[in-house]
C-alpha atoms as a PDB file:
ATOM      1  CA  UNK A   1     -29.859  15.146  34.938  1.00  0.00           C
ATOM      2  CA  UNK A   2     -26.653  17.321  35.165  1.00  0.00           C
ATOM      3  CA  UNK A   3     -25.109  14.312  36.831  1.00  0.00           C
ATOM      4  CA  UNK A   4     -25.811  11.715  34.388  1.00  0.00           C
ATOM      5  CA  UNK A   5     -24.817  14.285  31.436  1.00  0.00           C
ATOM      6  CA  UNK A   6     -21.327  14.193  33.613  1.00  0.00           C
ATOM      7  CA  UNK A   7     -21.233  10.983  33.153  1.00  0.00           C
ATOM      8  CA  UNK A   8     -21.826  10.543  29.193  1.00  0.00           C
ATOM      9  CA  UNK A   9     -19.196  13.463  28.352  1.00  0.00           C
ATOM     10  CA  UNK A  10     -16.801  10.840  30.938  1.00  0.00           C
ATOM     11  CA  UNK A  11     -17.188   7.809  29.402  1.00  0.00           C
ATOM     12  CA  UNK A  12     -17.110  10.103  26.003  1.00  0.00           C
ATOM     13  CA  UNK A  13     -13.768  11.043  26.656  1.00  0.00           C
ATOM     14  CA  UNK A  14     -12.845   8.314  28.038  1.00  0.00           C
ATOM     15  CA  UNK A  15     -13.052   6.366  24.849  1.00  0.00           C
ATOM     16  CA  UNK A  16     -11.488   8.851  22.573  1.00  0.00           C
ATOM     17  CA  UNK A  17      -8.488   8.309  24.860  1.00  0.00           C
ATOM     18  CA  UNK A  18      -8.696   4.574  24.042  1.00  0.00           C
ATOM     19  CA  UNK A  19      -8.621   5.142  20.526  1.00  0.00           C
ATOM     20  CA  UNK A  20      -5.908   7.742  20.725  1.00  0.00           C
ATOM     21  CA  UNK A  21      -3.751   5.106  22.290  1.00  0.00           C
ATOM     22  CA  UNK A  22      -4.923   1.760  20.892  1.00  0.00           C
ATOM     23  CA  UNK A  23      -5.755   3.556  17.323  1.00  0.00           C
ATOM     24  CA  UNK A  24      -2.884   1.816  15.213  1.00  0.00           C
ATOM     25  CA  UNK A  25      -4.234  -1.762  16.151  1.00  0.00           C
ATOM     26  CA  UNK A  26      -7.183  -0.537  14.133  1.00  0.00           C
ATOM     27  CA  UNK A  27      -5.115   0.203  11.474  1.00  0.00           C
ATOM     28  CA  UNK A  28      -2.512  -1.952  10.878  1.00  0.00           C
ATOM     29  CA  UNK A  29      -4.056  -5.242  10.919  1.00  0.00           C
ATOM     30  CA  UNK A  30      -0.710  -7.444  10.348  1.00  0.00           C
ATOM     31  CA  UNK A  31      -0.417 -10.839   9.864  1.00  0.00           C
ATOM     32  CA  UNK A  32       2.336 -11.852  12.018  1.00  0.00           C
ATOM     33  CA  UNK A  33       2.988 -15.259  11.267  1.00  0.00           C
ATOM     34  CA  UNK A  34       5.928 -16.602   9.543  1.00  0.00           C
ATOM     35  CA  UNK A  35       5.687 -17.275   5.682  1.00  0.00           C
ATOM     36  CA  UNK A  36       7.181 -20.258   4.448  1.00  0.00           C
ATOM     37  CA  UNK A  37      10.429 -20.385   1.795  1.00  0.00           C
ATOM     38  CA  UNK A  38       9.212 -17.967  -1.218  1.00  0.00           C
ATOM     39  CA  UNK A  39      10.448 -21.091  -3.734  1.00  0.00           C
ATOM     40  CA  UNK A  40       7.566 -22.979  -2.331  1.00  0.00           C
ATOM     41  CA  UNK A  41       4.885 -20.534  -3.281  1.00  0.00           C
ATOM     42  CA  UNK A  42       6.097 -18.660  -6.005  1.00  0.00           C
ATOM     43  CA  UNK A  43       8.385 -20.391  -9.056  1.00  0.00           C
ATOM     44  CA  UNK A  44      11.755 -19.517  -8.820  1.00  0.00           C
ATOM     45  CA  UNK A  45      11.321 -16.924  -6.569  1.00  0.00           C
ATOM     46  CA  UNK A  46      13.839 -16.405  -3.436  1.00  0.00           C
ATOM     47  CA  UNK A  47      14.330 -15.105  -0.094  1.00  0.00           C
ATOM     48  CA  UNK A  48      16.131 -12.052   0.326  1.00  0.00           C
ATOM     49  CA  UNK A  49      15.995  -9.247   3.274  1.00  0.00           C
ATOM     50  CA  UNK A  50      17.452  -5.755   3.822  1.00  0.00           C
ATOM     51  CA  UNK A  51      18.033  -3.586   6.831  1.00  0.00           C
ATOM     52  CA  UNK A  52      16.071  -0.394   7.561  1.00  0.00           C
ATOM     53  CA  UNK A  53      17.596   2.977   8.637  1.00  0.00           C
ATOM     54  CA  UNK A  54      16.257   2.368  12.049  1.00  0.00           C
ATOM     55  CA  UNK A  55      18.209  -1.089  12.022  1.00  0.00           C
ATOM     56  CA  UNK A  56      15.517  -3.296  11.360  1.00  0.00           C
ATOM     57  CA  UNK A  57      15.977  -6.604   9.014  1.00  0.00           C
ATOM     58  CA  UNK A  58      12.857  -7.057   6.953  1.00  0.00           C
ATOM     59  CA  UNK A  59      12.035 -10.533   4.704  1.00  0.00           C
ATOM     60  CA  UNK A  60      11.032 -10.313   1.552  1.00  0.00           C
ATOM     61  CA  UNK A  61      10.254 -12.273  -1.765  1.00  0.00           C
ATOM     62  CA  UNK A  62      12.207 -11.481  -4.773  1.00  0.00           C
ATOM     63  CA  UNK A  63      10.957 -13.106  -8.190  1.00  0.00           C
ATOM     64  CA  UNK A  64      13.238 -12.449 -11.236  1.00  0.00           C
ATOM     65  CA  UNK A  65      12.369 -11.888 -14.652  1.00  0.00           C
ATOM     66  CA  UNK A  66      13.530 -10.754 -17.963  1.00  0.00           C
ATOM     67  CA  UNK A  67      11.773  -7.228 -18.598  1.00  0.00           C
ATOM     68  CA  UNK A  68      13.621  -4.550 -17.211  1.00  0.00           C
ATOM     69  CA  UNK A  69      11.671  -2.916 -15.286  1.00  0.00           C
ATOM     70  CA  UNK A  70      10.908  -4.208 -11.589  1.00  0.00           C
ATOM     71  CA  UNK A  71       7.832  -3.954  -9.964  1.00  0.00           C
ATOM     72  CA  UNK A  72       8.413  -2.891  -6.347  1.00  0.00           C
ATOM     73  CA  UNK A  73       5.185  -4.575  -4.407  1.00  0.00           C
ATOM     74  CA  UNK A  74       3.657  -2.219  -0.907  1.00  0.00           C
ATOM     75  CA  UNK A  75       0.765  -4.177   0.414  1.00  0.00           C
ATOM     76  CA  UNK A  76      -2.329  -2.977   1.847  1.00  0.00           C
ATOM     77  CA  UNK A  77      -3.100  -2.797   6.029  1.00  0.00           C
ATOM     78  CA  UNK A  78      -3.836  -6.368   6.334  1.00  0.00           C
ATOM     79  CA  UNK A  79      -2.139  -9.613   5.544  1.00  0.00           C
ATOM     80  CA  UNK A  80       1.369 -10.179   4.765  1.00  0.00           C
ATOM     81  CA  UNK A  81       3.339 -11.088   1.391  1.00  0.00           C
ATOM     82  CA  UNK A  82       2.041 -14.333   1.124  1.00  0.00           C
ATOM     83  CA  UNK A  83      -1.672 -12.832   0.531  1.00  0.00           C
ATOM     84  CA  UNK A  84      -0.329 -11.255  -2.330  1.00  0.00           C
ATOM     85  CA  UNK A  85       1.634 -14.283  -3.801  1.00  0.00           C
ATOM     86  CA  UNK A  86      -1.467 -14.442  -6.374  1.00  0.00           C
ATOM     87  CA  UNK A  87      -0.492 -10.896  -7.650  1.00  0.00           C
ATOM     88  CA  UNK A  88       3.712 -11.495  -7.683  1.00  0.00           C
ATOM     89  CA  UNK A  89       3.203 -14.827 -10.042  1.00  0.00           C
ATOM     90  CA  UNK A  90       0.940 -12.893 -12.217  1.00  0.00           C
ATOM     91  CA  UNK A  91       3.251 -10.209 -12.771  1.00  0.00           C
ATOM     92  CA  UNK A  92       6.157 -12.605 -12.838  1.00  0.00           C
ATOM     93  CA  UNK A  93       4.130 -14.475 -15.849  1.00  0.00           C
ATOM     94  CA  UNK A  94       4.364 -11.303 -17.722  1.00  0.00           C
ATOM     95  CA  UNK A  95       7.994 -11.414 -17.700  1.00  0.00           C
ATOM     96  CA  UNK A  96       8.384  -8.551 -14.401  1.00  0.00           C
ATOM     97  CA  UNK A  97      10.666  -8.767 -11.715  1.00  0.00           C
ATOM     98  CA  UNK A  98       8.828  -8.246  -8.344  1.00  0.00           C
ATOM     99  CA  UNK A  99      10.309  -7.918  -5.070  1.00  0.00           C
ATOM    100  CA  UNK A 100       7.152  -8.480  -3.026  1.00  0.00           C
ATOM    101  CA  UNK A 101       8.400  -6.259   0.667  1.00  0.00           C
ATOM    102  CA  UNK A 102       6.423  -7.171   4.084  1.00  0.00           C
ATOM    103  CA  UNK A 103       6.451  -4.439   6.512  1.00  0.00           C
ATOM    104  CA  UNK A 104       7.503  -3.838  10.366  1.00  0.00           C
ATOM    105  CA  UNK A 105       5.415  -6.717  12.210  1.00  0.00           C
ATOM    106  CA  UNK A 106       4.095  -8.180   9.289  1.00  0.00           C
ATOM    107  CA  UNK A 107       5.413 -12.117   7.648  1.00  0.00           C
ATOM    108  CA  UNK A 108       7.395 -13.029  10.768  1.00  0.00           C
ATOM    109  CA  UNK A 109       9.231  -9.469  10.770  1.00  0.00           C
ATOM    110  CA  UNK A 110      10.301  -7.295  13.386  1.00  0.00           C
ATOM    111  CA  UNK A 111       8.872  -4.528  15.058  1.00  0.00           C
ATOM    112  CA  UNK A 112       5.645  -2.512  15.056  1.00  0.00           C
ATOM    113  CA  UNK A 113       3.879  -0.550  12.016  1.00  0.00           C
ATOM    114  CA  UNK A 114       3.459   3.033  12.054  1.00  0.00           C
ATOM    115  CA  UNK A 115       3.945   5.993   8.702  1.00  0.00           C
ATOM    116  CA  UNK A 116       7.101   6.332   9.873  1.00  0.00           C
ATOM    117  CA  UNK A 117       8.332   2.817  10.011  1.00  0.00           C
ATOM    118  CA  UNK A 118       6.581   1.961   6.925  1.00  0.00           C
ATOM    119  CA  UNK A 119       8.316   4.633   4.998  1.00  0.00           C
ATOM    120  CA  UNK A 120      11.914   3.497   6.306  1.00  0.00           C
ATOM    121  CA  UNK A 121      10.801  -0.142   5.225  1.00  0.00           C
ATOM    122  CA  UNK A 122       9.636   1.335   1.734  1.00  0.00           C
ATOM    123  CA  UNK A 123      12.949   3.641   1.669  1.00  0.00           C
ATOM    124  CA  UNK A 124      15.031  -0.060   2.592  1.00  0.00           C
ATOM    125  CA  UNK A 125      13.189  -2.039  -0.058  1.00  0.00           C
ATOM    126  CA  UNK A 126      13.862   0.282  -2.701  1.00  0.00           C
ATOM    127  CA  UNK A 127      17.597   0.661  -1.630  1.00  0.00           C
ATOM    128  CA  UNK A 128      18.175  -3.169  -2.232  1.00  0.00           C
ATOM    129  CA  UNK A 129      17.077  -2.979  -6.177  1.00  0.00           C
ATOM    130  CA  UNK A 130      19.814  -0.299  -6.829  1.00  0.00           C
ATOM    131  CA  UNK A 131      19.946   1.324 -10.060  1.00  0.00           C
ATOM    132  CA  UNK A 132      16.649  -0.601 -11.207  1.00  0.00           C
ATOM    133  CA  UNK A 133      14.031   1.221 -13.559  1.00  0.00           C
ATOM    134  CA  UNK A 134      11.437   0.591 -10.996  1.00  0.00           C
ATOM    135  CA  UNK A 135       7.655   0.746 -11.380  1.00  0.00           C
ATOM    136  CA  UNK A 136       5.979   1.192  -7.311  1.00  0.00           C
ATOM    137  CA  UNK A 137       2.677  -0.600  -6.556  1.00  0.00           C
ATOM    138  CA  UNK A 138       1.103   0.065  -3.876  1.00  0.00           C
ATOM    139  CA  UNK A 139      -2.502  -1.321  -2.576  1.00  0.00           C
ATOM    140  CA  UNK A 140      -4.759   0.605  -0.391  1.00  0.00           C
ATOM    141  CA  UNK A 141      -2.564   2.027   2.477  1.00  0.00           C
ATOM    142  CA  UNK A 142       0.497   0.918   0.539  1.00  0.00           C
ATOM    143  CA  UNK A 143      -0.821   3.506  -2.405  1.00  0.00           C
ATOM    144  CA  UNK A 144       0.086   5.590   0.425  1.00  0.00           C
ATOM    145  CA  UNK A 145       3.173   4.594   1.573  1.00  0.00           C
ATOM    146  CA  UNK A 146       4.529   4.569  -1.934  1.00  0.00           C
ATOM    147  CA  UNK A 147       3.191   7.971  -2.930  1.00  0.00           C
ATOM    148  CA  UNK A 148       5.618   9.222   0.007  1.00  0.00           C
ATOM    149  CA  UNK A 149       8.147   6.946  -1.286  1.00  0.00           C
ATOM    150  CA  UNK A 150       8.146   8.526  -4.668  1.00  0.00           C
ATOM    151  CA  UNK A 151       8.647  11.889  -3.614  1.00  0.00           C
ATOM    152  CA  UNK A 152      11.908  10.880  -2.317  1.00  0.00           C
ATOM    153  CA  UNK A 153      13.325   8.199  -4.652  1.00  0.00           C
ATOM    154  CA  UNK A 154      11.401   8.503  -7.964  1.00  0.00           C
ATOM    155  CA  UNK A 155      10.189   5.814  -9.927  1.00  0.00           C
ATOM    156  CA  UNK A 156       9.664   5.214 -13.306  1.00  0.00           C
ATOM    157  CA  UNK A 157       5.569   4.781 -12.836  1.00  0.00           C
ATOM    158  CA  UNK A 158       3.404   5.019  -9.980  1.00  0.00           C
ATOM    159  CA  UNK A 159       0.733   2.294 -10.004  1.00  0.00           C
ATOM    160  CA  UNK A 160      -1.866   3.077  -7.289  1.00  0.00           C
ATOM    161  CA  UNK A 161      -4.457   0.139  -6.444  1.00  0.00           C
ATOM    162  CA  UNK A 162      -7.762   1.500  -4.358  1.00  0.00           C
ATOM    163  CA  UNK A 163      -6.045   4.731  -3.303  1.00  0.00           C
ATOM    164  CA  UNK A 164      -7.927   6.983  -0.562  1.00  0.00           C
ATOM    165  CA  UNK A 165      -6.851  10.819  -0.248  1.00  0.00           C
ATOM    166  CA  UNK A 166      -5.617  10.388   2.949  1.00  0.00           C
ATOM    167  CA  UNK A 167      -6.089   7.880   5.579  1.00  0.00           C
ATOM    168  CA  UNK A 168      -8.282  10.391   7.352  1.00  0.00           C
ATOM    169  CA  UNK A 169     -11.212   9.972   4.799  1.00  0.00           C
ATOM    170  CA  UNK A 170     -10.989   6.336   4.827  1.00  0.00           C
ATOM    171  CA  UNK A 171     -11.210   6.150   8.517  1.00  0.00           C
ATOM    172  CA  UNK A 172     -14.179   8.539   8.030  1.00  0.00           C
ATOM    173  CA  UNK A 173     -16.436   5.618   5.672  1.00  0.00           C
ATOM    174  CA  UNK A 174     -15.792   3.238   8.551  1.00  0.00           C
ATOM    175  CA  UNK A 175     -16.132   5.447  11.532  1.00  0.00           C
ATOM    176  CA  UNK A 176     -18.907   8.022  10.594  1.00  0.00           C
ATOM    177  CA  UNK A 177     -19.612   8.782  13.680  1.00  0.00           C
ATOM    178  CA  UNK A 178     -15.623   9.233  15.057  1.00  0.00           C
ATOM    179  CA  UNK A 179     -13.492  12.755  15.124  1.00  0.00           C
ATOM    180  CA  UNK A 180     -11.247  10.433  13.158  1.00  0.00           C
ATOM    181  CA  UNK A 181      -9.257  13.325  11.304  1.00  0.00           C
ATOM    182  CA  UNK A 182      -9.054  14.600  14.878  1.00  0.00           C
ATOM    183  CA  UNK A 183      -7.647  12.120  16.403  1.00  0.00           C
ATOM    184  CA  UNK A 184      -5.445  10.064  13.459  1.00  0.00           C
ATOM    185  CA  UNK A 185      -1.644   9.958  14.313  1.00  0.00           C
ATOM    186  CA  UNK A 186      -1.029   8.524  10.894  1.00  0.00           C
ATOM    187  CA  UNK A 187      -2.193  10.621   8.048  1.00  0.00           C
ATOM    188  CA  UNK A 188      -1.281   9.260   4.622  1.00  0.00           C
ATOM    189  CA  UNK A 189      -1.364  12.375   2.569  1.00  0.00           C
ATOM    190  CA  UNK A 190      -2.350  10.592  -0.783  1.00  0.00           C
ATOM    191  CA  UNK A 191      -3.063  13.322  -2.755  1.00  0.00           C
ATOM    192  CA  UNK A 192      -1.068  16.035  -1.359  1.00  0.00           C
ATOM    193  CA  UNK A 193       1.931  14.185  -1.828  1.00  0.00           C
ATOM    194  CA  UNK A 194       0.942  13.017  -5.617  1.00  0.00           C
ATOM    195  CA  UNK A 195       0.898  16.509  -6.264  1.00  0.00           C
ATOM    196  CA  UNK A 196       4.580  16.613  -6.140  1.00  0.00           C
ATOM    197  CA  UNK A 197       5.026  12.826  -8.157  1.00  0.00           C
ATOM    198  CA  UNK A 198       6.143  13.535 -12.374  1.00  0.00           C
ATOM    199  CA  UNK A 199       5.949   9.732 -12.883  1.00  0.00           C
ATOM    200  CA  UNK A 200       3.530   8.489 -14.864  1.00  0.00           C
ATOM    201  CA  UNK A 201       0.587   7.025 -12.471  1.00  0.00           C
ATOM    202  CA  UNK A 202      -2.175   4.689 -13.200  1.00  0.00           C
ATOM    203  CA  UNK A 203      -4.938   4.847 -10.310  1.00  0.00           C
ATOM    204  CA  UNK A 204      -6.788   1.133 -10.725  1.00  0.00           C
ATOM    205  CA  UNK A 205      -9.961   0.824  -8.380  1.00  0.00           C
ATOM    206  CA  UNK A 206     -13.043  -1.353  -7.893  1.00  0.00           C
ATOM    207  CA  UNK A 207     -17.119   0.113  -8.559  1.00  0.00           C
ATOM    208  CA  UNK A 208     -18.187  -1.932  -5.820  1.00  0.00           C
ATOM    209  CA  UNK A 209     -15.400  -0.692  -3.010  1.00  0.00           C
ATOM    210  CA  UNK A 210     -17.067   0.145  -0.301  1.00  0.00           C
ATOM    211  CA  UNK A 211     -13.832   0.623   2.422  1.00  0.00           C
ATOM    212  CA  UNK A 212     -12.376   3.017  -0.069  1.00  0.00           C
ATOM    213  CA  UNK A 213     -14.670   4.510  -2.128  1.00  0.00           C
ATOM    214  CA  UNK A 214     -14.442   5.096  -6.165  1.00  0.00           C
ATOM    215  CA  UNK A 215     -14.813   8.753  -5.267  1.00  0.00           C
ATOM    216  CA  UNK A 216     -11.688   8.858  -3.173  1.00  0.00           C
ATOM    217  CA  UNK A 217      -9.522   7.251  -5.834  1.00  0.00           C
ATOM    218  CA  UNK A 218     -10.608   9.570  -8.265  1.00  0.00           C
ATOM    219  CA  UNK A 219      -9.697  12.141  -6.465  1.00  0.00           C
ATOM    220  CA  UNK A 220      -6.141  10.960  -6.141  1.00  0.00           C
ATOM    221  CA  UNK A 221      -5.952  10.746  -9.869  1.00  0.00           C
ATOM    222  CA  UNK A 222      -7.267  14.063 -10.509  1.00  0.00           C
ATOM    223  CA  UNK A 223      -4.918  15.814  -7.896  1.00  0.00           C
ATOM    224  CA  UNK A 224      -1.460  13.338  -9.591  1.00  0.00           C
ATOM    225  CA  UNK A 225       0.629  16.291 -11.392  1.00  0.00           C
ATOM    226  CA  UNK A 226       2.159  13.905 -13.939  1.00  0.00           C
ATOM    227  CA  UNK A 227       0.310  11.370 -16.807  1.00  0.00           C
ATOM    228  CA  UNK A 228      -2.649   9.920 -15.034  1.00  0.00           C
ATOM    229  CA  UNK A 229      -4.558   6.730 -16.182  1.00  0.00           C
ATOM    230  CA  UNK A 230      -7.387   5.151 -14.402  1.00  0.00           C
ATOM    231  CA  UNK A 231      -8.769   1.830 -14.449  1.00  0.00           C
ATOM    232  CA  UNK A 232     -12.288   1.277 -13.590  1.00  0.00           C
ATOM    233  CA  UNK A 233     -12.837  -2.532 -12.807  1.00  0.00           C
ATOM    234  CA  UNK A 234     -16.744  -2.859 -12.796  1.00  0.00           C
ATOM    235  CA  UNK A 235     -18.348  -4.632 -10.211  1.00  0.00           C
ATOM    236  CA  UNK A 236     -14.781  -5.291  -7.837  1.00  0.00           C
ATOM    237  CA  UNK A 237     -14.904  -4.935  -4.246  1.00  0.00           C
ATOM    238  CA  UNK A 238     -11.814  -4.124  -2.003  1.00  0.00           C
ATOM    239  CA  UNK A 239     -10.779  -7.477  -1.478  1.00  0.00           C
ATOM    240  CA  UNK A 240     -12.255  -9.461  -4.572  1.00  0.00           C
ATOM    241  CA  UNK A 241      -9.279 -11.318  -7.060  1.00  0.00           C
ATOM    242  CA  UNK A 242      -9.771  -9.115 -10.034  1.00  0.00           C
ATOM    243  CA  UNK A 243      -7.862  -6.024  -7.646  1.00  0.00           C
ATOM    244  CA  UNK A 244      -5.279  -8.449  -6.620  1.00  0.00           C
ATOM    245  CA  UNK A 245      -4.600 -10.603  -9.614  1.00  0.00           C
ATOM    246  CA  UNK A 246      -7.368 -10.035 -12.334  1.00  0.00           C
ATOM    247  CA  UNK A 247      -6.445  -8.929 -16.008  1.00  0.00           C
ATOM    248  CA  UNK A 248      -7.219  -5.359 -16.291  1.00  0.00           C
ATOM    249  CA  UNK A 249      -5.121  -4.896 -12.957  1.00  0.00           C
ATOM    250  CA  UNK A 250      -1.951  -6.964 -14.568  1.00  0.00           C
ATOM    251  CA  UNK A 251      -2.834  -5.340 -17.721  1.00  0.00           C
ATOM    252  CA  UNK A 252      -2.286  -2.366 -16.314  1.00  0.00           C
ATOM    253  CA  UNK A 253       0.603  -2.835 -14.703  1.00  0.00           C
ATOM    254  CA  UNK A 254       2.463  -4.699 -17.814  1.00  0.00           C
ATOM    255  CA  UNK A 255       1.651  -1.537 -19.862  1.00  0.00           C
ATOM    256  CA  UNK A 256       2.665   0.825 -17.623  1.00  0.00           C
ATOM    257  CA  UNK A 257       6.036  -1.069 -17.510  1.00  0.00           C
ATOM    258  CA  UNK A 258       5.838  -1.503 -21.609  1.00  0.00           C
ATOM    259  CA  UNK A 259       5.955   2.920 -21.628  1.00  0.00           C
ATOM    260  CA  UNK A 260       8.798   3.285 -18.862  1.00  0.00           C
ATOM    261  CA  UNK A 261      11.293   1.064 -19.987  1.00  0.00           C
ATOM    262  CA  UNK A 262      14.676   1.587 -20.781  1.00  0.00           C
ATOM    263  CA  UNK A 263      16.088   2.426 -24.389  1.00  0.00           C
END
């Protein structure tokens, strides 16, 4: 009996070493694979790239407009910019420049996602609009990497799509039975760092979410310390079209934009 209990508490710890080292191909789930010319997918949108602190050179999409306010795009764990194409044309129809950014290893770019890297990427992205008025977006795990962003260049509004509190609590809906908080390298500190953000924020989330629940977004909204909106979309999941390109979503982003703009 002692022996086989020996051997359970082994191949316990044996695993939580796996996924202490192989944790970060759970989350980051990049899509690696080079996105055509942004002209082809997106009306007179363009190719345009910048260079990271850490020397990387990172694609993106650019779409001009006439508003003047830009809507700086952070995508979720998955995918890469040309998933959220749908979301960039629906903006640009309102008139907003987008620059839609691709992380480290996602799109055909270089390197390998971690916080770090994704806030050098977000820092880089944000560098190459200059002295825009600039409204962030971020979706899911971008909501975090924005909300760090914010705290050191701030924007004019904060739009937060299906934000969790930290990374920790997300990991904990999908791996209730995990130490995740434990063992998370990458923490995503939502709604500490919100705490800090004056912007103006709108928090936009699904009923139906089940990878990051309603609960958890609310709780971002409650902890932001400046203006808060939220926008319930009834009946969205995570990944349905009406929390990448539906109306109240690009409504809420085109009003948000309507209140920060320039005199």
């Amino acid at each position: 009996m002692a022996r086989t209990a020996l051997v359970i508490v082994a191949v316990l710890v044996l695993l939580l070493g796996l996924l202490w080292i192989f944790q970060r191909r759970l989350i980051y789930l990049p899509d690696g694979t080079r996105v055509p010319p942004a002209g082809q997918v997106i009306p007179g949108a363009r190719d345009v790239s910048f260079t990271t602190g850490d020397g990387l050179t990172l694609g993106a999409w650019y779409v001009p407009g006439d508003h003047d306010v830009t809507v700086l795009v952070a995508g979720g764990n998955a995918g890469n910019r040309l998933h959220r194409a749908p979301l960039a044309r629906a903006l640009a129809a309102r008139g907003l420049p987008v620059l839609l950014m691709d992380y480290r290893g996602y799109g055909g770019n270089p390197g390998t996602p971690t916080e770090e890297g994704l806030r050098l990427d977000a820092l880089a992205a944000r560098a190459f609009l200059g002295d825009a008025r600039v409204v962030y977006f971020g979706e899911s795990l971008g909501a975090g990497v924005v909300t760090g962003l914010a705290r050191e260049r701030p924007p004019a509004g904060l739009v937060l799509r299906s934000p969790f509190t930290d990374l920790a609590a997300a990991g904990q809906e999908a791996y209730p039975f995990l130490p995740v908080r434990a063992l998370l390298r990458d923490r995503f500190p939502v709604s500490e760092r919100i705490a800090d953000v004056r912007a103006p924020v709108v928090v936009v989330y699904g009923t139906a979410d089940t990878i990051v629940p309603p609960r958890l977004s609310k709780a971002v909204a409650k902890a932001a310390a400046g203006p808060v909106t939220t926008v319930e979309v009834p009946g969205a999941g995570h990944n349905d079209l009406a929390l990448l390109a539906g109306h109240e979503l690009i409504g809420a982003v085109a009003e948000l934009a309507g209140r920060v703009r320039g005199p």
